[in-house]
C-alpha atoms as a PDB file:
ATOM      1  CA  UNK A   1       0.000   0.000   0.000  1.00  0.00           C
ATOM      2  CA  UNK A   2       1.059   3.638   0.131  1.00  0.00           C
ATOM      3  CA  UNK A   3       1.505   6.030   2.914  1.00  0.00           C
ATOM      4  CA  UNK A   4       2.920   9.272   3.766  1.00  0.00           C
ATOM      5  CA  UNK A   5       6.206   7.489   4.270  1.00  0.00           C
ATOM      6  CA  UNK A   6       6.236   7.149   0.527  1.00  0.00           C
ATOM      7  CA  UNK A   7       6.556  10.643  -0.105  1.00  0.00           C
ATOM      8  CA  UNK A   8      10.360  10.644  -0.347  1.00  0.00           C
ATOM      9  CA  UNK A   9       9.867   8.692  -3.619  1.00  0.00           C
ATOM     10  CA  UNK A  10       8.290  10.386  -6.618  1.00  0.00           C
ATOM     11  CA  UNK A  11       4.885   8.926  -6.983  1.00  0.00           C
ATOM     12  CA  UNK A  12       4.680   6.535  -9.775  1.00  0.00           C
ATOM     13  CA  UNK A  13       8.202   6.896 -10.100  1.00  0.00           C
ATOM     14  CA  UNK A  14       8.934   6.879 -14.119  1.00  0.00           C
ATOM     15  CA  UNK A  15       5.659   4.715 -15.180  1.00  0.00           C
ATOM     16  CA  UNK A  16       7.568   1.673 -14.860  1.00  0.00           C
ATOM     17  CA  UNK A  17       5.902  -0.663 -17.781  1.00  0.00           C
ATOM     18  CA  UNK A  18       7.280  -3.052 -19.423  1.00  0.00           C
ATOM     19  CA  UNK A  19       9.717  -1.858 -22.380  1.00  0.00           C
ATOM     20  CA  UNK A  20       7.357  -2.330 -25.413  1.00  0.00           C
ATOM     21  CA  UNK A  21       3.959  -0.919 -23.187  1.00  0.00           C
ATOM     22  CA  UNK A  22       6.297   2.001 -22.352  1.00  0.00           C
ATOM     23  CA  UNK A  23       7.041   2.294 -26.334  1.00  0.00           C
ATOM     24  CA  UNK A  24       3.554   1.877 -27.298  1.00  0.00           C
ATOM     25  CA  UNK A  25       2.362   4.850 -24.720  1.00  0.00           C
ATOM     26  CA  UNK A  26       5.279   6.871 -24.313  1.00  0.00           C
ATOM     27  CA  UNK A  27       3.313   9.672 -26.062  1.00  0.00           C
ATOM     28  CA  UNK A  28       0.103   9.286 -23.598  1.00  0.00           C
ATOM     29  CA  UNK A  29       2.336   9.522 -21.098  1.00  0.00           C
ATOM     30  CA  UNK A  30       4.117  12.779 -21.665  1.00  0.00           C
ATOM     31  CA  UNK A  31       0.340  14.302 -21.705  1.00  0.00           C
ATOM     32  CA  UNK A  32      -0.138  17.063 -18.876  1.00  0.00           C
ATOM     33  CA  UNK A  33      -3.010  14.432 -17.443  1.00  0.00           C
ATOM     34  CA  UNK A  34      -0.668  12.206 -16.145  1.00  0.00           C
ATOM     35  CA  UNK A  35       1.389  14.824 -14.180  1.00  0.00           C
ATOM     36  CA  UNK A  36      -1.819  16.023 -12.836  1.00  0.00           C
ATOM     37  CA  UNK A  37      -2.508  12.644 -12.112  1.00  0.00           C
ATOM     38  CA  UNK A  38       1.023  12.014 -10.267  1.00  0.00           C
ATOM     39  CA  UNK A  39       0.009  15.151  -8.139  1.00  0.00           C
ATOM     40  CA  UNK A  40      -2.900  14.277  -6.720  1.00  0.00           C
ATOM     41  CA  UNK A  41      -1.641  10.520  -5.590  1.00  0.00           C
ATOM     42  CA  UNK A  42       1.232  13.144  -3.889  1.00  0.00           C
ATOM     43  CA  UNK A  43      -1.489  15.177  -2.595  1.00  0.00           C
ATOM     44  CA  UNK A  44      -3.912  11.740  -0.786  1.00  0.00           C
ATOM     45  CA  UNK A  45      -0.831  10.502   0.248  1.00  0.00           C
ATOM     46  CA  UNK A  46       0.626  13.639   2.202  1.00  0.00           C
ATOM     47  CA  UNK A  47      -3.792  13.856   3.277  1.00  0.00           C
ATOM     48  CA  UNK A  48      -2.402  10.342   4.783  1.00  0.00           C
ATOM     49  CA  UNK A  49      -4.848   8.472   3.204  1.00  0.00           C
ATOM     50  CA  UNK A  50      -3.498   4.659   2.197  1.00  0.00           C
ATOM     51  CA  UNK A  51      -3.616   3.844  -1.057  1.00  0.00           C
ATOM     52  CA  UNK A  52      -3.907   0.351  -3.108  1.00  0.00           C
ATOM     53  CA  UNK A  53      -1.897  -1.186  -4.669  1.00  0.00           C
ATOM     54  CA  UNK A  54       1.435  -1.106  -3.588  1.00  0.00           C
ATOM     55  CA  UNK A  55       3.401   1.376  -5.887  1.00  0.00           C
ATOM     56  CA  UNK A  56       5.548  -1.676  -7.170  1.00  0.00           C
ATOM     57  CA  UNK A  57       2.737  -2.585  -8.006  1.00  0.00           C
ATOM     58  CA  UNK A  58       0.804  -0.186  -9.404  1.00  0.00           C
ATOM     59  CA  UNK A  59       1.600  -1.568 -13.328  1.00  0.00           C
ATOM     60  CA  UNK A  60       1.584  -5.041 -12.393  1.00  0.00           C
ATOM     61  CA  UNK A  61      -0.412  -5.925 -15.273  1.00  0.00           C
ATOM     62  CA  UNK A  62       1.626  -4.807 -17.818  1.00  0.00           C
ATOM     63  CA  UNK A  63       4.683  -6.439 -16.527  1.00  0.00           C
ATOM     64  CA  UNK A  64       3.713  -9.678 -16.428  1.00  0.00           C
ATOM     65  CA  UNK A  65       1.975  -9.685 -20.270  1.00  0.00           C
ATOM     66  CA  UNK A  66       3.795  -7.306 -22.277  1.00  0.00           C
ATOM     67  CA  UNK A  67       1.556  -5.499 -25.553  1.00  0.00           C
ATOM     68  CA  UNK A  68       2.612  -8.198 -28.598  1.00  0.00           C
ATOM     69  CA  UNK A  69       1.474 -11.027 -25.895  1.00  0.00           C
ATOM     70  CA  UNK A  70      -1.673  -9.839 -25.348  1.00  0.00           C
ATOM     71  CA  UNK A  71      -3.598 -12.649 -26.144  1.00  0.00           C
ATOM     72  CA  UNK A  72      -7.018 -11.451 -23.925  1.00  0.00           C
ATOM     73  CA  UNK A  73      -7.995  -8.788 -22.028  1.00  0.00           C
ATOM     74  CA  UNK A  74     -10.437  -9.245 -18.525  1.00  0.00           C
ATOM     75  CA  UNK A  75     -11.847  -5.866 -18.238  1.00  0.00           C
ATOM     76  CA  UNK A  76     -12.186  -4.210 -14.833  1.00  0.00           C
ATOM     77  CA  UNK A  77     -13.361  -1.424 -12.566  1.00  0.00           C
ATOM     78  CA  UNK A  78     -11.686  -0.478  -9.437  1.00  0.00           C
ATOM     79  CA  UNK A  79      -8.877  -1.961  -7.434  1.00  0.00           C
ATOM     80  CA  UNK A  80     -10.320  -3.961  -4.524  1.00  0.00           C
ATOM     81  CA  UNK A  81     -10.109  -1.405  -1.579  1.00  0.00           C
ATOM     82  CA  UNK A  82      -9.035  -3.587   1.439  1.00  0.00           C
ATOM     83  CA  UNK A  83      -5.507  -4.024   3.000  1.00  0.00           C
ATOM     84  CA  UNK A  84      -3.839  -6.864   0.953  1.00  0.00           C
ATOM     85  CA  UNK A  85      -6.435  -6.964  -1.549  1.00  0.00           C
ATOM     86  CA  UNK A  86      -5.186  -5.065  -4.746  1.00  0.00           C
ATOM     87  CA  UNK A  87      -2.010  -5.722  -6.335  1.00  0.00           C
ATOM     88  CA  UNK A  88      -2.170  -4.307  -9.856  1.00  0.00           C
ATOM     89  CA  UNK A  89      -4.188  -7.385 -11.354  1.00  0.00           C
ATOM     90  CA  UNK A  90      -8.139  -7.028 -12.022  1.00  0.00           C
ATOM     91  CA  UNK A  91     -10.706  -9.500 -10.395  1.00  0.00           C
ATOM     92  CA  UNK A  92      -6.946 -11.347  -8.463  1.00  0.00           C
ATOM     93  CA  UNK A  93      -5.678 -11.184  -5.082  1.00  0.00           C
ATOM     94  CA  UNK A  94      -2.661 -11.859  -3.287  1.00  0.00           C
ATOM     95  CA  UNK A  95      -1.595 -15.840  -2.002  1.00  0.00           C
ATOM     96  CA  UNK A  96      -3.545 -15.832   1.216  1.00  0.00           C
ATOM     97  CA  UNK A  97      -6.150 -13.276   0.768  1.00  0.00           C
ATOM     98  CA  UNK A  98      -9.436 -14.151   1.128  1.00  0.00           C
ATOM     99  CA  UNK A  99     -11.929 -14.529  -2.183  1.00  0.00           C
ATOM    100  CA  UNK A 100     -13.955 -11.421  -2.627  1.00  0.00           C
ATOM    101  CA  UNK A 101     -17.556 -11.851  -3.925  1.00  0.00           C
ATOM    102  CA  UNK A 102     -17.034 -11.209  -7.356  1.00  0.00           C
ATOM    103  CA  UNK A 103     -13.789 -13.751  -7.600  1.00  0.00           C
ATOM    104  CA  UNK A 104     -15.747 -16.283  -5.469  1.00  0.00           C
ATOM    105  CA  UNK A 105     -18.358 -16.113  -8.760  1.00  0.00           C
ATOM    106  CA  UNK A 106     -15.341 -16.299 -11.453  1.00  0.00           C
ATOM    107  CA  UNK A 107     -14.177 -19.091  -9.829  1.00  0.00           C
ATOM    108  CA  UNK A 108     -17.962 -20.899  -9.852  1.00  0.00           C
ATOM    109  CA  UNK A 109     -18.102 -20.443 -13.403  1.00  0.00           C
ATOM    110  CA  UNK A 110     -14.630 -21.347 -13.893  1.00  0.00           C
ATOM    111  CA  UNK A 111     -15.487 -24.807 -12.683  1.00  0.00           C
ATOM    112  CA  UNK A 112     -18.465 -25.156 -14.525  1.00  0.00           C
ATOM    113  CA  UNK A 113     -16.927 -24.297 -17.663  1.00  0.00           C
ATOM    114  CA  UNK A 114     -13.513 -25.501 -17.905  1.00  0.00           C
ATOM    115  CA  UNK A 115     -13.754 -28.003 -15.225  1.00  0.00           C
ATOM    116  CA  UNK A 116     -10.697 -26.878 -12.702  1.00  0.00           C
ATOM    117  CA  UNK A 117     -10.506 -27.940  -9.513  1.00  0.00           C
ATOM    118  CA  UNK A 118     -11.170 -25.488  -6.783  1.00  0.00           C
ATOM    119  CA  UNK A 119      -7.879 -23.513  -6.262  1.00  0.00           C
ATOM    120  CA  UNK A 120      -6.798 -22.947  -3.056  1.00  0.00           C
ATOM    121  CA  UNK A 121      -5.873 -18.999  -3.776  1.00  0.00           C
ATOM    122  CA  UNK A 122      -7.219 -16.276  -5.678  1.00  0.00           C
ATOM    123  CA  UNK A 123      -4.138 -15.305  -7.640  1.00  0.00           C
ATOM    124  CA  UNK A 124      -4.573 -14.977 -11.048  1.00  0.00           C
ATOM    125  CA  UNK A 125      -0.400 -14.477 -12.162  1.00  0.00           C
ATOM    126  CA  UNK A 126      -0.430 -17.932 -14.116  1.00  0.00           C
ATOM    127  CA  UNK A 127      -3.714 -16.160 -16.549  1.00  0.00           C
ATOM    128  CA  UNK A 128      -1.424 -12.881 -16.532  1.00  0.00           C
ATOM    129  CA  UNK A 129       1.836 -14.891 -17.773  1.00  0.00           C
ATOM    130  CA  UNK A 130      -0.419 -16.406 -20.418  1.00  0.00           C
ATOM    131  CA  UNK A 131      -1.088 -13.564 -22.468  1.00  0.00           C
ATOM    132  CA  UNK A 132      -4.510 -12.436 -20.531  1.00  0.00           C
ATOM    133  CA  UNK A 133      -4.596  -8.869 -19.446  1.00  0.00           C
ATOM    134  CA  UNK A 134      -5.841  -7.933 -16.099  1.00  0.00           C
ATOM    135  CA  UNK A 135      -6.735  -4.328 -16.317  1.00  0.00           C
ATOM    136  CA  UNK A 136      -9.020  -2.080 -14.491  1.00  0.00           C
ATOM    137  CA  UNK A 137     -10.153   1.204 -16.011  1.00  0.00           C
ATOM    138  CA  UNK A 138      -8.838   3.091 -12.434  1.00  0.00           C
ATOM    139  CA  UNK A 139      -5.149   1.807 -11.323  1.00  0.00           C
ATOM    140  CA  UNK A 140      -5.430   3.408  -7.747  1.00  0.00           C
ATOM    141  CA  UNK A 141      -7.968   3.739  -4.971  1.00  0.00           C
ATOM    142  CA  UNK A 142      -8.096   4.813  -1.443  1.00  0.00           C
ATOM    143  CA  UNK A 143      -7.949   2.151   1.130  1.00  0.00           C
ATOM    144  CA  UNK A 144     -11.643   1.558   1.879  1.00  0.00           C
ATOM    145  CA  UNK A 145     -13.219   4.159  -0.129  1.00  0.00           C
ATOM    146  CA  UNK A 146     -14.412   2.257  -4.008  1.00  0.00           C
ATOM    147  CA  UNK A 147     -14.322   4.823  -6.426  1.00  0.00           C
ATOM    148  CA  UNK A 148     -12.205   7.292  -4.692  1.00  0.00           C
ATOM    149  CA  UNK A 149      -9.284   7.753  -7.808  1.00  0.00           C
ATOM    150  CA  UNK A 150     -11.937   8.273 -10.312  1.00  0.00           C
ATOM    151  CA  UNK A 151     -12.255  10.650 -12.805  1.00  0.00           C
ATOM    152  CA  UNK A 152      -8.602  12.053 -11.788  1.00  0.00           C
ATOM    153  CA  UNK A 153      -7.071  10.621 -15.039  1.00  0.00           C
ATOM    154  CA  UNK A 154      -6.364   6.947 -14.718  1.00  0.00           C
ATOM    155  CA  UNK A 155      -9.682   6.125 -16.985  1.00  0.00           C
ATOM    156  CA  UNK A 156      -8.116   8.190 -19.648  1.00  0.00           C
ATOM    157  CA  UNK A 157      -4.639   6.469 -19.223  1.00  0.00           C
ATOM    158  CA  UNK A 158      -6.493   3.071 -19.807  1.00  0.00           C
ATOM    159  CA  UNK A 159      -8.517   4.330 -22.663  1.00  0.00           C
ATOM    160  CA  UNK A 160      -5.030   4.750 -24.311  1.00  0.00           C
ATOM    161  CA  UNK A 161      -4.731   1.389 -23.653  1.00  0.00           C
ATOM    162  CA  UNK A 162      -7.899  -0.252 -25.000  1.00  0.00           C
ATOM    163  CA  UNK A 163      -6.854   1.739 -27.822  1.00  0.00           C
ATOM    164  CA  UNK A 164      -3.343   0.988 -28.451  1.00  0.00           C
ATOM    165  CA  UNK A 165      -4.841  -2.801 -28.209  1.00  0.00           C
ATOM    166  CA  UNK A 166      -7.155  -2.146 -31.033  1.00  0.00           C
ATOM    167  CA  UNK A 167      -4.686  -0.976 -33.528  1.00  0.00           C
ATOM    168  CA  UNK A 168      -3.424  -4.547 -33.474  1.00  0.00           C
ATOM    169  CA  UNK A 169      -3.911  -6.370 -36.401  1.00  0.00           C
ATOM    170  CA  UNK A 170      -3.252  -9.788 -34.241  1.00  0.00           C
ATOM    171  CA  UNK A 171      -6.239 -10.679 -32.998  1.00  0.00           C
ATOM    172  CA  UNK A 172      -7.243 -11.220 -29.474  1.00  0.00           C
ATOM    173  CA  UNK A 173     -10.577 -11.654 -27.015  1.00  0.00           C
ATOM    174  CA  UNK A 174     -12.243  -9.298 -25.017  1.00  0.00           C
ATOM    175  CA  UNK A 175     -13.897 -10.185 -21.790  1.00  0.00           C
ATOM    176  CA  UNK A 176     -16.190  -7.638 -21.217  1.00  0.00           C
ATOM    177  CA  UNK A 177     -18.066  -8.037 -17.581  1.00  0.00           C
ATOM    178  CA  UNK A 178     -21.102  -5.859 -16.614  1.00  0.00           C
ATOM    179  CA  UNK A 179     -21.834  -2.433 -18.323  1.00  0.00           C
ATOM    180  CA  UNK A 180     -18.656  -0.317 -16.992  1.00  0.00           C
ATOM    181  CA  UNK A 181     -16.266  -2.601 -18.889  1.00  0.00           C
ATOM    182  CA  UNK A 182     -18.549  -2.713 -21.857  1.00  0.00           C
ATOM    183  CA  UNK A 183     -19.208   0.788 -22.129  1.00  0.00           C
ATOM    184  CA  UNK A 184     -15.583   1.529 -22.118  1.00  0.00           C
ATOM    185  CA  UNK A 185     -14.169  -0.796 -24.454  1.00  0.00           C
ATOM    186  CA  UNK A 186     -16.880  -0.569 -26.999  1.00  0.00           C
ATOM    187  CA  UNK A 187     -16.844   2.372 -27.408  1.00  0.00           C
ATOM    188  CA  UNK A 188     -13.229   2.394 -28.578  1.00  0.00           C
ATOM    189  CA  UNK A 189     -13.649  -0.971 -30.217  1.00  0.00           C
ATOM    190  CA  UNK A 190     -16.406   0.466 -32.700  1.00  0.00           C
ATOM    191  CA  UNK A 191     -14.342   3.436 -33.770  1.00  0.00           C
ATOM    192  CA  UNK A 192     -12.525   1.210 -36.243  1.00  0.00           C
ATOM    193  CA  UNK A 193     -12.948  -2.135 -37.838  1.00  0.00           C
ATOM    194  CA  UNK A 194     -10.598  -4.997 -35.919  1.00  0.00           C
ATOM    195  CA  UNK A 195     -10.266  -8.671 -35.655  1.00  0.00           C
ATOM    196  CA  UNK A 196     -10.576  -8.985 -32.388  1.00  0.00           C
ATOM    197  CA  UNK A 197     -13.789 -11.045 -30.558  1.00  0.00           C
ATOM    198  CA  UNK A 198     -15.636  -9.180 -27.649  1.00  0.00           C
ATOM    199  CA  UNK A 199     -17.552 -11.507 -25.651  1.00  0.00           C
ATOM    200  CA  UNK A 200     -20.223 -10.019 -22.880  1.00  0.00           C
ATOM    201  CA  UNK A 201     -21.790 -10.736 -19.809  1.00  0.00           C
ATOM    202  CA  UNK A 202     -23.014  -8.991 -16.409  1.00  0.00           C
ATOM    203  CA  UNK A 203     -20.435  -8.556 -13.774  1.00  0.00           C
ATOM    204  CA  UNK A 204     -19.489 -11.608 -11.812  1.00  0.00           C
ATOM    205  CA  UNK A 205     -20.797  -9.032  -8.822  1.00  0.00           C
ATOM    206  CA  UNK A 206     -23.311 -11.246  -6.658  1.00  0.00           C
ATOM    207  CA  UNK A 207     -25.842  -8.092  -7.605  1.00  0.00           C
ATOM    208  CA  UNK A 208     -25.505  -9.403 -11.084  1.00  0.00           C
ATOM    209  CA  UNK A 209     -24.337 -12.666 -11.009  1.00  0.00           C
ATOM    210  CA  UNK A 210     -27.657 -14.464 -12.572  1.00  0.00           C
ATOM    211  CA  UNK A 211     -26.321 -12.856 -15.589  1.00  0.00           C
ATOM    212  CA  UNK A 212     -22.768 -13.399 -15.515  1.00  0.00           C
ATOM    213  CA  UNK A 213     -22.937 -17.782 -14.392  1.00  0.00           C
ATOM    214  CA  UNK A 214     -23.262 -19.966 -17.426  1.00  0.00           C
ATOM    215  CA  UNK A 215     -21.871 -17.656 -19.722  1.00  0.00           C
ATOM    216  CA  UNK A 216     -19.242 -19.606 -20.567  1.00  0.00           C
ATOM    217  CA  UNK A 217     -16.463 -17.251 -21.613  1.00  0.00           C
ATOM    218  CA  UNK A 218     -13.516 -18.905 -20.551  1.00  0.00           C
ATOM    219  CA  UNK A 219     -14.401 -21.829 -22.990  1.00  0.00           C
ATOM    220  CA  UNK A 220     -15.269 -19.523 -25.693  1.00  0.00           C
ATOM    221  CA  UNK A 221     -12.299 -17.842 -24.994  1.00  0.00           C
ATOM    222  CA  UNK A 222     -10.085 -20.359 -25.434  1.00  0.00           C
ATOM    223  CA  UNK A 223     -12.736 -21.773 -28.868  1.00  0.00           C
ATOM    224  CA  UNK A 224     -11.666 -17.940 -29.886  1.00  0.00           C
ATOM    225  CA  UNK A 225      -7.879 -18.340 -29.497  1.00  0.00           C
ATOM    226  CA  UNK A 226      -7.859 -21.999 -31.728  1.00  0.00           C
ATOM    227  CA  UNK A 227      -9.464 -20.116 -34.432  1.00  0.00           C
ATOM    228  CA  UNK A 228      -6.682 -17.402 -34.503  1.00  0.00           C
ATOM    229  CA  UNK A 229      -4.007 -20.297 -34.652  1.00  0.00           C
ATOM    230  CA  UNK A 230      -3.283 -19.211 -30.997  1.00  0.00           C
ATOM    231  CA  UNK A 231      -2.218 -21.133 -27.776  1.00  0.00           C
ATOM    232  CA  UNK A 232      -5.245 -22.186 -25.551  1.00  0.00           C
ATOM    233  CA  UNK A 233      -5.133 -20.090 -21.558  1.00  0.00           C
ATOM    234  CA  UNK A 234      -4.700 -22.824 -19.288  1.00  0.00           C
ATOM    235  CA  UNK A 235      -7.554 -21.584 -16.849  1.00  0.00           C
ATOM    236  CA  UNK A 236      -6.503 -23.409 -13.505  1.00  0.00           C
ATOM    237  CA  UNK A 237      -5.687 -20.835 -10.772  1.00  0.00           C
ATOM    238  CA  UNK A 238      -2.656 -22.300  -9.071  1.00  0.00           C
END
């Protein structure tokens, strides 16, 4: 997490992506939005407010699946908000953390779908060194407060993103859960024609989750992948 004791250290020191992400958005990030962004993590942390993720891991997602890997992207919202939660992945937590709601129902459908065994963690790293994005549309939040980071630039940042994804010409899967993610990425996705397969659902929130079980994605997913001549995402959560 961060704290005031951070403060020594630039926030977000140098947007530390991985080298081709940092390539592919050097330009978004030399935009005046992302110094105004830096500034007000500066600003909750000196308000000592704690913030999720850790910094280190604050970009998590795009060091463990670099851009020309990208093979699917799992579309979320907000960092989870609680201390150990959120470490830079969407939907995962940490080895030891307990399941929140919305994982608990990924993990139902997981087993209905694909068949794995009930892991014993919520970490989704081994999906992440696959190829499958983790991304959440706001990077940062303040520890026990959803929603707190956004509209302060992050959404913009990951707009970049989506779009940067889009320009691809190799295809790859969208997982698009509940109308937040869908919003977002459609509306970038429809800008331009691409190869790419967007598959929908509700969120796997238990507010929504009638619409979200038995959708099957995971399979389809991987159905998607064969028919780009692509390597199957071993689903198991280990």
């Amino acid at each position: 997490m961060l704290k005031s004791t951070d403060l020594n250290q630039e926030a977000l020191p140098g947007l530390a992506l991985e080298k081709r992400w940092r390539e592919i958005l050097q330009e978004e990030i030399e935009k005046p939005y992302v110094a105004d962004l830096k500034k007000f993590l500066k600003e909750d942390l000196k308000a000592g407010y704690t913030v999720y993720p850790p910094l280190a891991k604050v970009f998590q997602a795009f060091l463990y699946t670099p851009y020309d890997e990208v093979k699917v992207v799992v579309m979320g919202q907000d960092p989870y908000h609680g201390a150990g939660q959120a470490h830079g992945l969407s939907f995962s937590v940490e080895n030891g953390i307990a399941l929140p709601p919305s994982l608990k129902n990924i993990i139902k459908e997981l087993m209905d779908d694909v068949h794995i065994e009930r892991p014993k963690t919520g970490c989704l790293i081994n999906w992440a060194k696959q190829g499958v994005l983790l991304l959440n549309a706001t990077l940062t939040v303040r520890e026990g407060e959803a929603n707190s980071h956004k509209g302060r630039g992050w959404e913009r940042f990951t707009d970049a993103v989506i779009e940067k994804l889009c320009e691809r010409e190799d295809p790859m899967v969208f997982l698009l859960w509940g109308r937040s993610a869908q919003e977002k990425c459609e509306r970038i996705l429809s800008q331009k024609t691409h190869p790419h397969v967007v598959l929908k659902a509700a969120h796997p929130s238990p507010f929504s989750v009638t619409g979200f079980l038995g959708c099957h994605h995971f399979s389809k997913a991987n159905s998607a992948l064969r028919s780009f001549g692509k390597e199957e995402i071993d689903w198991r959560i280990v």
